[in-house]
C-alpha atoms as a PDB file:
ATOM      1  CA  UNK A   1      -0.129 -13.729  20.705  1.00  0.00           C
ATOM      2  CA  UNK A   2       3.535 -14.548  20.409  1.00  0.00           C
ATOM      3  CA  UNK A   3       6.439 -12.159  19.891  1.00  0.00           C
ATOM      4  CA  UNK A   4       6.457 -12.857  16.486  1.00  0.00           C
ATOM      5  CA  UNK A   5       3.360 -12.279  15.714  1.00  0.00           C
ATOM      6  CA  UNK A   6       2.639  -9.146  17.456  1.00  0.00           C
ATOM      7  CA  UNK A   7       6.247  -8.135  15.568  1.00  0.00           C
ATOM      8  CA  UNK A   8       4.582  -9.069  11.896  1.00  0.00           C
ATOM      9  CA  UNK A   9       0.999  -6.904  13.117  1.00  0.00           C
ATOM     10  CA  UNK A  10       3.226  -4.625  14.226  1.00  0.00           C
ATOM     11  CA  UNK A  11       5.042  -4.188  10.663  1.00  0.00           C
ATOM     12  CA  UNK A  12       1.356  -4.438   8.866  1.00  0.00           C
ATOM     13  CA  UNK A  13       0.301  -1.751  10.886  1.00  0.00           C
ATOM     14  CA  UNK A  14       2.891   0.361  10.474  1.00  0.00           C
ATOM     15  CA  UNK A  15       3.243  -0.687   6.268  1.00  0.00           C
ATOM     16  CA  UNK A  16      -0.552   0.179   6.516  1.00  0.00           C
ATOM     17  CA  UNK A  17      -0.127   4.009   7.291  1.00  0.00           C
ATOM     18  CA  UNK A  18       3.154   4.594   5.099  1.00  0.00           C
ATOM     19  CA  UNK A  19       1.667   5.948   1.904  1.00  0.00           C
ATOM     20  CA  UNK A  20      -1.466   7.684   4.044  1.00  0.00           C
ATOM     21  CA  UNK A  21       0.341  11.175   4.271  1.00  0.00           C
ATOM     22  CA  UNK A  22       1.190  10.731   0.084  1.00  0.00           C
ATOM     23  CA  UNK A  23      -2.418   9.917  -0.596  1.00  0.00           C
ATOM     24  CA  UNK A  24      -3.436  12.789   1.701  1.00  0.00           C
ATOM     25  CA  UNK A  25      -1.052  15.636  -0.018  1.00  0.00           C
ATOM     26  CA  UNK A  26      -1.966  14.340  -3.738  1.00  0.00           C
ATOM     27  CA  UNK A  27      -6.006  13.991  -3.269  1.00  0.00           C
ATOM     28  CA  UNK A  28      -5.140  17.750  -1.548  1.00  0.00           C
ATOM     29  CA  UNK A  29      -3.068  19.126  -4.386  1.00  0.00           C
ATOM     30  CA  UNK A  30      -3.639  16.584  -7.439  1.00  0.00           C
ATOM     31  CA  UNK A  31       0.090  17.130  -8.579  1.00  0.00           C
ATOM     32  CA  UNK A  32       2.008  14.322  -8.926  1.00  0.00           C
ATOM     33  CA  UNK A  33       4.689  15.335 -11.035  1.00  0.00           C
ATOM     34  CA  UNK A  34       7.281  14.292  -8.775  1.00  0.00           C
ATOM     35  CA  UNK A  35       5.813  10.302  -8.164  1.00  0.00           C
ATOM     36  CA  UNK A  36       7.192   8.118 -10.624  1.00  0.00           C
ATOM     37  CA  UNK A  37       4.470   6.646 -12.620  1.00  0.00           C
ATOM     38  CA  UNK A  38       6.357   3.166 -13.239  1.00  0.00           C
ATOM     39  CA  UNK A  39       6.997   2.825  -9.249  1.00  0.00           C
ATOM     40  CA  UNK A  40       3.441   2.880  -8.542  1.00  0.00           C
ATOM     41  CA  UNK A  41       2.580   0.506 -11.587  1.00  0.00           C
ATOM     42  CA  UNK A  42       5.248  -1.637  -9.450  1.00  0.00           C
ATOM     43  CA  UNK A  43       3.711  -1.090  -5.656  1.00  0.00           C
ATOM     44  CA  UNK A  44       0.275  -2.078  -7.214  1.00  0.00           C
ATOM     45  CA  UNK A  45       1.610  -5.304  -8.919  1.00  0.00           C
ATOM     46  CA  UNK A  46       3.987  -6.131  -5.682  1.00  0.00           C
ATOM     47  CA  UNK A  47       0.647  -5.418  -2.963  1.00  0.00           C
ATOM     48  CA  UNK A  48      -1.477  -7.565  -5.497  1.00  0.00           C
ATOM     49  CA  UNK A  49       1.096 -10.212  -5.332  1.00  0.00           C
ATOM     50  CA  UNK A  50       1.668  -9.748  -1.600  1.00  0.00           C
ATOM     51  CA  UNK A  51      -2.299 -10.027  -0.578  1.00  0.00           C
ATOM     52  CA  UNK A  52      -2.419 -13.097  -2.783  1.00  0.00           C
ATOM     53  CA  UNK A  53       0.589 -14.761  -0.898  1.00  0.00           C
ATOM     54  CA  UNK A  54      -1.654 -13.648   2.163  1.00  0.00           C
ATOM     55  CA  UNK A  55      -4.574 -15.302   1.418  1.00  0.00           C
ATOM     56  CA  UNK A  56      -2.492 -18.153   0.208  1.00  0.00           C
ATOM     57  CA  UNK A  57      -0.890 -19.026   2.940  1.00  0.00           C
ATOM     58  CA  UNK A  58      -3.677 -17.240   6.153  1.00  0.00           C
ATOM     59  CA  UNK A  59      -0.890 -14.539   7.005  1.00  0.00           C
ATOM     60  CA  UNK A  60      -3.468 -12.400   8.587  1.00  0.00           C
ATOM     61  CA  UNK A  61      -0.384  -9.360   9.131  1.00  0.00           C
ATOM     62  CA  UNK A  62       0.470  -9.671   5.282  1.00  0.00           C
ATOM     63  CA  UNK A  63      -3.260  -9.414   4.439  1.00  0.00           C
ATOM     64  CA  UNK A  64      -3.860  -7.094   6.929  1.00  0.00           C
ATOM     65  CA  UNK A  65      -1.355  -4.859   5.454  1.00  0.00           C
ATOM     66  CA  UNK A  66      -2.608  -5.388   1.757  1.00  0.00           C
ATOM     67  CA  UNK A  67      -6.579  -4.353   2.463  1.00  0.00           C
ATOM     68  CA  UNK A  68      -4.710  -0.776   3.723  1.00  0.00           C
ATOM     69  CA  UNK A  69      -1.966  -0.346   1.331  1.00  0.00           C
ATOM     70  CA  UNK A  70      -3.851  -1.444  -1.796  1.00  0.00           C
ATOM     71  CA  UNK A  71      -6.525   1.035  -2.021  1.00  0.00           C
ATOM     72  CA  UNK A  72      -3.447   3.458  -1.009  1.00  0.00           C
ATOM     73  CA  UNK A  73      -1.681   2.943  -4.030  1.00  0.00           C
ATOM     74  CA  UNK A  74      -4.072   2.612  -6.342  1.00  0.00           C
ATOM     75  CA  UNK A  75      -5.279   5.980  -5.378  1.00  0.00           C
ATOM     76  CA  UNK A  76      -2.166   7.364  -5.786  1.00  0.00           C
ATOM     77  CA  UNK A  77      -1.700   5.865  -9.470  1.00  0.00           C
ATOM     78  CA  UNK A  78      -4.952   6.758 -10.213  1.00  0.00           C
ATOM     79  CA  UNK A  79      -4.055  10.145  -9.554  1.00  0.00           C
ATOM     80  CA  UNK A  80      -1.127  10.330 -11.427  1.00  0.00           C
ATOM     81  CA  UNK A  81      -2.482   8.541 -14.536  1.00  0.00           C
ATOM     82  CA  UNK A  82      -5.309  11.277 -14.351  1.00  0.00           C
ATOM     83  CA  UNK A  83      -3.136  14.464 -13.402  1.00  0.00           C
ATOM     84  CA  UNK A  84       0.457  13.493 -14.299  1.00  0.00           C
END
């Protein structure tokens, strides 16, 4: 593995575990009235674009990042379009 790629898995991993505490508190409490409903709307479009550049081009990190971040978001938007 070169620098540069163990930088870019690095980067997926750590993109892969930023909304997990978020997810955690809102599936905990179910408020969401301080997430913005049009950001998430946004992070769903951008990690749907993002895994398709993945696939696209066989960036493994960038996919790797999308399978965790995804399901993140959209549980999180879920959430709000059900609670908010």
């Amino acid at each position: 593995m070169t620098l540069v790629e163990f930088i870019g898995y690095a980067g997926a991993c750590v993109a892969a575990v930023i909304f997990l505490p978020q997810v955690i508190q809102t599936i905990k409490t179910k408020d969401t009235s301080g997430l913005s409903l049009p950001t998430y709307i946004l992070m769903v479009i951008s990690n749907t674009l993002w895994a398709t550049y993945g696939i696209m081009t066989m960036d493994y990190a960038i996919i790797l990042s999308q399978v965790f971040l995804s399901p993140m978001a959209l549980i999180i938007l879920g959430y709000k379009l059900r609670f908010g």
